[in-house]
Protein backbone atom coordinates (compact mmCIF):
# COMPACT_ATOMS: atom_id res chain seq x y z
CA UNK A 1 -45.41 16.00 4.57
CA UNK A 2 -42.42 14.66 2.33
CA UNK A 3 -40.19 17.14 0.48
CA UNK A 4 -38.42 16.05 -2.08
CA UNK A 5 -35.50 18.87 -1.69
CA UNK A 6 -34.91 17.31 1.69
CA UNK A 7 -34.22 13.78 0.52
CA UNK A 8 -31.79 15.50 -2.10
CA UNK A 9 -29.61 17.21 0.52
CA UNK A 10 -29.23 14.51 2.39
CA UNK A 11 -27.83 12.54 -0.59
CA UNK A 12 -25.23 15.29 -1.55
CA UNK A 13 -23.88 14.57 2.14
CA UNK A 14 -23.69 10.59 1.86
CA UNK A 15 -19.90 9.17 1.59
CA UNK A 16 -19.30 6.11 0.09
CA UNK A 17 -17.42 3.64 2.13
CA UNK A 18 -14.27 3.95 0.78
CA UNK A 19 -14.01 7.63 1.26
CA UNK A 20 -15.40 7.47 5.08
CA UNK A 21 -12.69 4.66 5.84
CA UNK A 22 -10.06 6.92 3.84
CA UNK A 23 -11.82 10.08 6.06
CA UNK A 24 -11.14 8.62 9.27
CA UNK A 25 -7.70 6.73 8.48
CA UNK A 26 -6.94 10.84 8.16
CA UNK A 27 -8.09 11.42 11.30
CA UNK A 28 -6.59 9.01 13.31
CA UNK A 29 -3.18 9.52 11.62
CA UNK A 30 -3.10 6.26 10.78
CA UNK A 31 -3.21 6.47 6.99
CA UNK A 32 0.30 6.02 6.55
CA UNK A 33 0.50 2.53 8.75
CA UNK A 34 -2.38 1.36 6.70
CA UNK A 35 -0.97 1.30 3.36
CA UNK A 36 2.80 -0.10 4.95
CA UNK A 37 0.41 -2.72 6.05
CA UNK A 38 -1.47 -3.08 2.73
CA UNK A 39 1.80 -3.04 0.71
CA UNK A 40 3.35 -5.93 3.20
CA UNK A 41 0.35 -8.05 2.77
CA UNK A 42 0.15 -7.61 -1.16
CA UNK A 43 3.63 -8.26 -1.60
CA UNK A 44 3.22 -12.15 -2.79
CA UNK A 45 0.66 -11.62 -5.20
CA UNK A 46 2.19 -7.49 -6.78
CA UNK A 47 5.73 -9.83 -6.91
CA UNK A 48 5.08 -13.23 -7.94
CA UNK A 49 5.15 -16.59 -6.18
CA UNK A 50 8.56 -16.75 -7.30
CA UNK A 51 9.98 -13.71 -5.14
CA UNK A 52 7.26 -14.80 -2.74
CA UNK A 53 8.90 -18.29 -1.99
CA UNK A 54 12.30 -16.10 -1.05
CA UNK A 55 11.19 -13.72 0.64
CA UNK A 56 11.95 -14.34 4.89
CA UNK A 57 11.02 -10.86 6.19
CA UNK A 58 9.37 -7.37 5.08
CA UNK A 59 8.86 -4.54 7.19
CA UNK A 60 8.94 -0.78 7.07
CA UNK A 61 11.87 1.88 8.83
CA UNK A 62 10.24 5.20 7.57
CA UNK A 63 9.01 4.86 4.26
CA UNK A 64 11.18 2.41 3.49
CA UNK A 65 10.42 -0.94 2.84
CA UNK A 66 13.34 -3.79 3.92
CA UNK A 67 12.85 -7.27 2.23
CA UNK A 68 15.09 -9.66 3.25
CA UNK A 69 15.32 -12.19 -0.13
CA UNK A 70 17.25 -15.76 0.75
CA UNK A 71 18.85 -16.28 -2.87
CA UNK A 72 21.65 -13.83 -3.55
CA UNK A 73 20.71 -13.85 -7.42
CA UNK A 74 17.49 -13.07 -6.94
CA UNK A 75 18.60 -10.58 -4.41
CA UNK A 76 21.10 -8.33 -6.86
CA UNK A 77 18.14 -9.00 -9.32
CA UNK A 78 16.05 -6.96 -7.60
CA UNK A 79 18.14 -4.49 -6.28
CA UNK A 80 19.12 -3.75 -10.06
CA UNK A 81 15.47 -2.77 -10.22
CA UNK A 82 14.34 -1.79 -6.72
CA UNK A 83 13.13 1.65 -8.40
CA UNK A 84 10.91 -0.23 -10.51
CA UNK A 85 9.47 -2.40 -7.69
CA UNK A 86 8.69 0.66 -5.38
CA UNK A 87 6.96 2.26 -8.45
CA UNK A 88 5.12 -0.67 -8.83
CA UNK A 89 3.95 -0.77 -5.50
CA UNK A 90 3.08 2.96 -4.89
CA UNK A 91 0.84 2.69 -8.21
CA UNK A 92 -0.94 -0.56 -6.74
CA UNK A 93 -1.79 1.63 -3.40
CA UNK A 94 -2.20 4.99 -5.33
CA UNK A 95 0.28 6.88 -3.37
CA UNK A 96 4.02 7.52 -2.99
CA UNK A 97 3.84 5.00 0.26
CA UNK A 98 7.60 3.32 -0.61
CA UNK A 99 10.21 6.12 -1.16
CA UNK A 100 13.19 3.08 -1.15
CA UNK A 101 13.85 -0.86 -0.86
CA UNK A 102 16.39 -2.34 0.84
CA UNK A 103 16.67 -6.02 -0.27
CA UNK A 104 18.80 -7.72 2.81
């Protein structure tokens, strides 16, 4: 027969989606990666088509992210404000993933 208590522990043990893809990028180690990867990607849209358009490379060294920006304005722009920007990114990702930028 059917118990209900049964059907009740079960649910207590169910993960949603998020939290068994966050479970296992723990796992594997590769957690960290991930969110470089996310922050890359995201880049255009958390920055603007603006910075977008001048941006020729982004990659990570450590946790820090290098962007290499073709216009030197926009370049000593940003690195007037390259705090801001990683704050802006580690708050879109929802952890300190960015500790510097380098703008190249």
């Amino acid at each position: 027969m059917y118990d209900k208590n049964d059907f009740y522990k079960r649910k207590s043990d169910i993960q949603s989606i998020g939290e068994a893809l966050g479970d296992m990028l723990d796992a594997f180690k590769i957690k960290k990666k991930f969110n470089q990867t996310h922050v890359i990607q995201a880049w255009g849209d958390l920055m603007g088509s603006a910075i977008a358009r001048q941006t020729r490379e982004i990659f990570f060294k450590d946790q820090k992210l290098f962007v290499r920006i073709d216009s030197g304005a926009l370049k000593q722009e940003l690195s007037m404000h390259k705090s801001l920007v990683a704050e802006k990114l580690n708050k879109f990702i929802g952890e300190e993933v960015v500790k510097e930028v380098v703008f190249l």
